[in-house]
N, C-alpha and C. Protein backbone atom coordinates (compact mmCIF):
# COMPACT_ATOMS: atom_id res chain seq x y z
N UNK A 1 30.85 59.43 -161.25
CA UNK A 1 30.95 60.21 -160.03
C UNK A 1 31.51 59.30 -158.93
N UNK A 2 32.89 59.65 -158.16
CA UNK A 2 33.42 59.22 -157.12
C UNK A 2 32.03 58.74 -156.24
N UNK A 3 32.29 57.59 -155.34
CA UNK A 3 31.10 57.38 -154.22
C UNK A 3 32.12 56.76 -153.38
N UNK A 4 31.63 56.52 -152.08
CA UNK A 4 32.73 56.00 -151.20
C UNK A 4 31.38 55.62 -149.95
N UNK A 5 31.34 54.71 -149.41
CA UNK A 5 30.15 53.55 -148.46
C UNK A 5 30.94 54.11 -146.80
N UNK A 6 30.25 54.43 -145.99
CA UNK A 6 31.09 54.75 -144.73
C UNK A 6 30.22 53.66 -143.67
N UNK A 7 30.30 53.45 -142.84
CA UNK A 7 29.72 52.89 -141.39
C UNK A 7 29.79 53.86 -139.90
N UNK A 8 28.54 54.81 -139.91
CA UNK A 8 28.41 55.57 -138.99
C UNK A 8 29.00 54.48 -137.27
N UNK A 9 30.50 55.45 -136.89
CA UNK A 9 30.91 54.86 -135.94
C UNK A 9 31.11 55.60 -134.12
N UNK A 10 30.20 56.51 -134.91
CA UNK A 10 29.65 57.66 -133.50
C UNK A 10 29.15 56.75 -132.57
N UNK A 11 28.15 56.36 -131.54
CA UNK A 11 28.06 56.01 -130.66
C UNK A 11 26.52 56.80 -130.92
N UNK A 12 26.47 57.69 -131.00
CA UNK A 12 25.17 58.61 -131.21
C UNK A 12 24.88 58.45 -132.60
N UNK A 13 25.35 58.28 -133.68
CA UNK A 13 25.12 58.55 -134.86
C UNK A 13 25.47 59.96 -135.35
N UNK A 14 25.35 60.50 -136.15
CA UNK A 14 25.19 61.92 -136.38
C UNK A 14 24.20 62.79 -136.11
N UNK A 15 24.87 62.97 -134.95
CA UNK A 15 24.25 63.87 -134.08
C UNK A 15 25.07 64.71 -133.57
N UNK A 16 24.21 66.47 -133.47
CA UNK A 16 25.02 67.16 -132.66
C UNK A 16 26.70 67.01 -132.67
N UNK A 17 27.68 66.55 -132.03
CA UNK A 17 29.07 67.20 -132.36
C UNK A 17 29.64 65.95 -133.62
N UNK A 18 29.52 64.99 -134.06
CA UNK A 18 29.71 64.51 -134.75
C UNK A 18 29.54 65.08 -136.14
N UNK A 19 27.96 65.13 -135.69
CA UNK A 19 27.63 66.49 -137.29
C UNK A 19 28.42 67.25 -137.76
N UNK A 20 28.74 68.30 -136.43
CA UNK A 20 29.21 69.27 -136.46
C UNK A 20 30.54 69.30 -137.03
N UNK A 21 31.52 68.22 -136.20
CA UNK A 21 32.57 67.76 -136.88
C UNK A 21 32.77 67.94 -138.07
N UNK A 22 31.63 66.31 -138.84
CA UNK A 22 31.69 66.31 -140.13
C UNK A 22 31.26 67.19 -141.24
N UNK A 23 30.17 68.30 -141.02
CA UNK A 23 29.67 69.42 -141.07
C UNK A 23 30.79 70.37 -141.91
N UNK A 24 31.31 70.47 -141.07
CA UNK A 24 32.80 71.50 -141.45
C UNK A 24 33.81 70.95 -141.69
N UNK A 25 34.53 69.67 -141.53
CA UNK A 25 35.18 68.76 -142.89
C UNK A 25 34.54 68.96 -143.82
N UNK A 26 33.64 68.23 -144.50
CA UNK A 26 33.12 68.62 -145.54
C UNK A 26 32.51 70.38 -146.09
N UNK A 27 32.32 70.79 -145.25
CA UNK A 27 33.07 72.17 -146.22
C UNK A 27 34.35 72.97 -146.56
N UNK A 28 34.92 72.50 -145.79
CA UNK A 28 36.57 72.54 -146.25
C UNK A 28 37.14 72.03 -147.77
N UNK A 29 36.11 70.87 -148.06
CA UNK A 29 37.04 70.16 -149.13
C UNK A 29 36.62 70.83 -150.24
N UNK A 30 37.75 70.75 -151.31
CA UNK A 30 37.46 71.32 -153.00
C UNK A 30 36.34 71.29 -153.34
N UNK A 31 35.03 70.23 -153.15
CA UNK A 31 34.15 69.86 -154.35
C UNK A 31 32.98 69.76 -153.42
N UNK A 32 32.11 69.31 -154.22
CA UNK A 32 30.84 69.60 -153.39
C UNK A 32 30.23 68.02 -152.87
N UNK A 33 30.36 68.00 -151.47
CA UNK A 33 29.85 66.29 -151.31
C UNK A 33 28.29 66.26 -150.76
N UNK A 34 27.84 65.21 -151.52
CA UNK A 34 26.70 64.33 -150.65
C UNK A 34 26.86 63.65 -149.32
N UNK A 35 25.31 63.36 -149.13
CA UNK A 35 25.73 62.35 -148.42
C UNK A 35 23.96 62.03 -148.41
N UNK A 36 24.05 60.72 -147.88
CA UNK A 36 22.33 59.87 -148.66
C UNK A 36 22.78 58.57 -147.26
N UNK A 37 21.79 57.63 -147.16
CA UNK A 37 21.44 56.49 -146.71
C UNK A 37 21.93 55.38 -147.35
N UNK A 38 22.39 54.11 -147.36
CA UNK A 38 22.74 53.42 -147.99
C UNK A 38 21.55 52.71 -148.93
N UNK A 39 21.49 53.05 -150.09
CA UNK A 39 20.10 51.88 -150.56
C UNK A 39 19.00 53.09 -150.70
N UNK A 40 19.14 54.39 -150.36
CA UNK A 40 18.22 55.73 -150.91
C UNK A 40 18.86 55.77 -152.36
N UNK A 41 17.71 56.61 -153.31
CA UNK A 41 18.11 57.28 -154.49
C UNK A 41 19.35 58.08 -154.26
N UNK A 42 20.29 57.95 -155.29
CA UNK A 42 21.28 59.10 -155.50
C UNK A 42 20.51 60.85 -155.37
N UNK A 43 19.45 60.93 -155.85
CA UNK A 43 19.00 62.20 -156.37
C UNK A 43 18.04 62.52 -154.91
N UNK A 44 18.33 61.56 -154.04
CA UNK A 44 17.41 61.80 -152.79
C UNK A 44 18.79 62.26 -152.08
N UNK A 45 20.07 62.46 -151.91
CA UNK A 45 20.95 62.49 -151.20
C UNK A 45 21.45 64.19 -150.91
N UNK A 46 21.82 64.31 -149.66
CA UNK A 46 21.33 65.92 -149.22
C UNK A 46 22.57 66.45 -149.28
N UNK A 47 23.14 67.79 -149.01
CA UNK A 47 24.22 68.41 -148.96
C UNK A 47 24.84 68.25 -147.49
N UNK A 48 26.47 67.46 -147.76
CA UNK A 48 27.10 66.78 -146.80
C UNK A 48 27.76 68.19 -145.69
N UNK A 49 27.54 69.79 -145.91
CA UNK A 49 27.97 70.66 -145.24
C UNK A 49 26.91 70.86 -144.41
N UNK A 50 25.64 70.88 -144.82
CA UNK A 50 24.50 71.00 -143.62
C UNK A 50 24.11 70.69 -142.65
N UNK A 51 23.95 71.19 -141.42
CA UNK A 51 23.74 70.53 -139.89
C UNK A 51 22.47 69.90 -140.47
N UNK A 52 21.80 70.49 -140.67
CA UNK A 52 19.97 70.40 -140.71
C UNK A 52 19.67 68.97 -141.53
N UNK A 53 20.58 68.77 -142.31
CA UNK A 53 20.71 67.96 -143.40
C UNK A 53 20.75 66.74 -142.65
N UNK A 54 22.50 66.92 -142.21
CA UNK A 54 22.72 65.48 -141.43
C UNK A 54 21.65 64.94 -140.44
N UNK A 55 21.24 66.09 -139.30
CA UNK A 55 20.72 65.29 -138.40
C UNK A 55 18.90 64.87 -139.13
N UNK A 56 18.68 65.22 -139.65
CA UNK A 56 17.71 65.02 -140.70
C UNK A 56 17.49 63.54 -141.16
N UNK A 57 19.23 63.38 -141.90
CA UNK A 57 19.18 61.85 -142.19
C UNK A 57 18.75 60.68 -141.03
N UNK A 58 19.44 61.21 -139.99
CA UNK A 58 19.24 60.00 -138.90
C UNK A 58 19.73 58.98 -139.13
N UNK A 59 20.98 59.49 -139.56
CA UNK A 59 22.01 58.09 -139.44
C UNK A 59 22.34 57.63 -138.06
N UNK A 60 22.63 56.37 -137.88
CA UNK A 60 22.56 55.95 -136.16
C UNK A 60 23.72 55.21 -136.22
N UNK A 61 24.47 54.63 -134.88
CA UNK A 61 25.41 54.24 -135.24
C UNK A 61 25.30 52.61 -135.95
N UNK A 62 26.45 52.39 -136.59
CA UNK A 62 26.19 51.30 -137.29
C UNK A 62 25.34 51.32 -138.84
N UNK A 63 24.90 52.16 -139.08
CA UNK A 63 24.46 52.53 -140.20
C UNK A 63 25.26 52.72 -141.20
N UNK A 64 24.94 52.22 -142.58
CA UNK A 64 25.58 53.18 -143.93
C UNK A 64 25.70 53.98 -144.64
N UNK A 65 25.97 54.90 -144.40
CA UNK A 65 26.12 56.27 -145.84
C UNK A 65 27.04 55.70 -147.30
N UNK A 66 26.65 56.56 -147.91
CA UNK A 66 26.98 56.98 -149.24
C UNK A 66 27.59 58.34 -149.29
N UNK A 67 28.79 58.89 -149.38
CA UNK A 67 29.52 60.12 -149.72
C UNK A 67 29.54 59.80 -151.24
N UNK A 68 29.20 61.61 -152.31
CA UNK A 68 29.26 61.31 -152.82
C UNK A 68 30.15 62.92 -153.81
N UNK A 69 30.66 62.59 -154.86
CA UNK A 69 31.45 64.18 -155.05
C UNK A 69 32.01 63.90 -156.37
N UNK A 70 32.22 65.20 -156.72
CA UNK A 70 32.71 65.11 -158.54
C UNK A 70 33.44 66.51 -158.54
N UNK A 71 34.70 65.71 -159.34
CA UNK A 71 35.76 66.93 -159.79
C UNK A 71 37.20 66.75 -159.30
N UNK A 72 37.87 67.23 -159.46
CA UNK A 72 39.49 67.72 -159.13
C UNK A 72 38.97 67.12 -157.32
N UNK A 73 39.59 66.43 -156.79
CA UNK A 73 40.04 66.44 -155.86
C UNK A 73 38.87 65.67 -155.16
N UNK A 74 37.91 64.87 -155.54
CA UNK A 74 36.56 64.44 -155.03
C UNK A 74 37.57 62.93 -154.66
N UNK A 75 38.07 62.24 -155.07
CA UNK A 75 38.87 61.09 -154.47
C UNK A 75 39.09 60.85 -152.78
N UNK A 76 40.16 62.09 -152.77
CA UNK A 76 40.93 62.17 -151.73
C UNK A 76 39.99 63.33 -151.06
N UNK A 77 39.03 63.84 -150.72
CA UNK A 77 38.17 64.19 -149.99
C UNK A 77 37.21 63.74 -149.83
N UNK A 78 36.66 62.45 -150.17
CA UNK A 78 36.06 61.28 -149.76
C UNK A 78 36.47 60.41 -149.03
N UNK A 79 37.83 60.22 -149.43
CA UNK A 79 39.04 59.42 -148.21
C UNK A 79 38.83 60.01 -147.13
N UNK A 80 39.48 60.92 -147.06
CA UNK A 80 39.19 62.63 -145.99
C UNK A 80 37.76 62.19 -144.63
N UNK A 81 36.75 62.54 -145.90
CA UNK A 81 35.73 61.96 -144.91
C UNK A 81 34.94 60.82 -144.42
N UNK A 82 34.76 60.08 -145.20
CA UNK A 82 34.87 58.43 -144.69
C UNK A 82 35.92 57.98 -143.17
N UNK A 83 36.99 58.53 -143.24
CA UNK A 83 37.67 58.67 -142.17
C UNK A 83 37.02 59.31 -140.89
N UNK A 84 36.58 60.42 -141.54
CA UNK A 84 35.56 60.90 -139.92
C UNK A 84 34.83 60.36 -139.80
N UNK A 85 33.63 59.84 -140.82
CA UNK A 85 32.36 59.01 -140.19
C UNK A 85 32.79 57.68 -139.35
N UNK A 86 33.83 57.06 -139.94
CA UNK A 86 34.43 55.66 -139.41
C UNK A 86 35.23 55.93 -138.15
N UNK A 87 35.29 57.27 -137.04
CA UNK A 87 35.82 57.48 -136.09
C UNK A 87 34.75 57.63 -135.08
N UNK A 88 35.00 57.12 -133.49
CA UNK A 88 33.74 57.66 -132.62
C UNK A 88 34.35 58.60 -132.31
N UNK A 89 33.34 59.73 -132.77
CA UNK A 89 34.04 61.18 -132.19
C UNK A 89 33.12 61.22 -130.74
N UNK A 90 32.33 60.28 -130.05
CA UNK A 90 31.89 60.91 -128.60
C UNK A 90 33.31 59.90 -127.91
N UNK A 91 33.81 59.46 -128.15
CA UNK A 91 34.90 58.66 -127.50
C UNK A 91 36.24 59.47 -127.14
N UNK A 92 36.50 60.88 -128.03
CA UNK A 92 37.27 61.65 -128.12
C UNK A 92 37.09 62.59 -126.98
């Protein structure tokens, strides 16, 4: 299974519009992604489309995730989103 390591670069973490952001990237893409803590169980890792989910995790900034996805197109929609977590979207 594709995995890909990000560095929460929000300013807030994932929170509120960042979420939201990433929220709906990741349901856009082909396959179905995770997303977990760096150093949590794989099988502890929550569904990467959920508000409730993300802000749940309490990723902060500077923190690591784990994206995680399987199938046709899980590569390059991990690229996809690793790219958003590694952006400050309150800077935008």
């Amino acid at each position: 299974m594709p995995e890909r390591s990000a560095t929460i670069a929000s300013r807030v973490g994932l929170h509120a519009r960042p979420a939201s952001v990433f929220a709906e990237a990741a349901a856009a893409q082909p396959v179905e992604v995770t997303i977990g803590k760096e150093g949590d169980p794989a099988e502890d890792a929550m569904d990467a489309t959920s508000m409730l989910a993300l802000m749940s995790l309490g990723a902060s900034h500077g923190d690591v995730v784990v994206l995680r996805a399987e199938g046709e197109g899980a590569d390059a929609a991990l690229d996809e989103l690793v790219k958003i977590l590694e952006t400050d979207l309150d800077a935008e």
